[in-house]
Protein backbone atom coordinates (compact mmCIF):
# COMPACT_ATOMS: atom_id res chain seq x y z
CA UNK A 1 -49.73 -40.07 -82.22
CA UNK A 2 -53.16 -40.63 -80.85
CA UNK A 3 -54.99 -37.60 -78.74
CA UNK A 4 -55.18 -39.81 -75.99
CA UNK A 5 -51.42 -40.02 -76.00
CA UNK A 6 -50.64 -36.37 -76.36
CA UNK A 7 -53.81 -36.42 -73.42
CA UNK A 8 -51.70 -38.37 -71.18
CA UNK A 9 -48.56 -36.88 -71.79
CA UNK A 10 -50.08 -33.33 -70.72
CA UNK A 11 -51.42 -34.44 -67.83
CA UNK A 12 -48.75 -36.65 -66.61
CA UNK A 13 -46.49 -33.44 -67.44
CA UNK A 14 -49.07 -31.10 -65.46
CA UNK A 15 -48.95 -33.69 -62.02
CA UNK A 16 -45.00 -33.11 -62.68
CA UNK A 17 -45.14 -29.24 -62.76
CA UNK A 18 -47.43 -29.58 -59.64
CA UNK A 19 -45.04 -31.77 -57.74
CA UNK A 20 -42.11 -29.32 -58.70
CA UNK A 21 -44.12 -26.70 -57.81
CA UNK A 22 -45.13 -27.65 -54.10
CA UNK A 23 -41.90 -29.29 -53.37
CA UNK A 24 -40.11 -25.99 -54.06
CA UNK A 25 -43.16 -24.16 -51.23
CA UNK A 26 -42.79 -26.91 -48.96
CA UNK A 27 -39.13 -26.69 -49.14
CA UNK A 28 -38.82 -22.75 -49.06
CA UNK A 29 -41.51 -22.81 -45.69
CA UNK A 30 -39.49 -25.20 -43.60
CA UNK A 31 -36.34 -22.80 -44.55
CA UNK A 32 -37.93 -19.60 -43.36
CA UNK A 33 -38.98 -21.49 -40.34
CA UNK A 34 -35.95 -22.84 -39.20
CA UNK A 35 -34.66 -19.31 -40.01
CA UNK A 36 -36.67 -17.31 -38.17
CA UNK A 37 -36.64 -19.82 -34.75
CA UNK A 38 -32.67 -19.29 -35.41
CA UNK A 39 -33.52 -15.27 -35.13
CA UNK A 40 -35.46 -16.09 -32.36
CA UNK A 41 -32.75 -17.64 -30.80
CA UNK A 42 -30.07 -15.72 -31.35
CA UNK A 43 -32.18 -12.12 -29.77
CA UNK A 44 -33.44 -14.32 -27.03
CA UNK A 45 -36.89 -14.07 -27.91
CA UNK A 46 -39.85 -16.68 -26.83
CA UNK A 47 -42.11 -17.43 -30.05
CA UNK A 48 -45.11 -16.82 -27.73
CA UNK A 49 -43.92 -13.11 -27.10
CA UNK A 50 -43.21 -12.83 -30.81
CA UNK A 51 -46.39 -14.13 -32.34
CA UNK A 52 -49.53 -13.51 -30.92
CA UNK A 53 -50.86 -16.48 -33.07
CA UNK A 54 -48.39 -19.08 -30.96
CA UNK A 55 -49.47 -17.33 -27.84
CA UNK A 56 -53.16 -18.40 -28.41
CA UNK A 57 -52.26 -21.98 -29.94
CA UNK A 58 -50.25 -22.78 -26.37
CA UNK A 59 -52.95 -21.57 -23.92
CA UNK A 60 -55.59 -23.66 -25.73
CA UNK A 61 -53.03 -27.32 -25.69
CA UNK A 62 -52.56 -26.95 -21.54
């Protein structure tokens, strides 16, 4: 085979890995998210009074 091929086949491979890779984050995140807003839930807690971070985010949006 040509270098070009065994190029392309490397990178093509690489852009798969990638995918693979930030499917399985992406994937992971939105579980621990829907996870911890079930917590949330279930102890009766607002997300503002449990993260400082959402606190600030909704006083700046009203």
């Amino acid at each position: 085979m040509d270098d070009k091929t065994y190029l392309s086949i490397a990178y093509l491979g690489m852009i798969f890995g990638l995918a693979i890779w930030t499917w399985t984050v992406v994937s992971r995140s939105r579980n621990m998210e829907q996870r911890l807003e079930a917590m949330e839930q279930s102890l009766k807690v607002k997300s503002t009074d449990a993260d400082s971070v959402a606190a600030i985010d909704s006083s700046e949006q009203s």
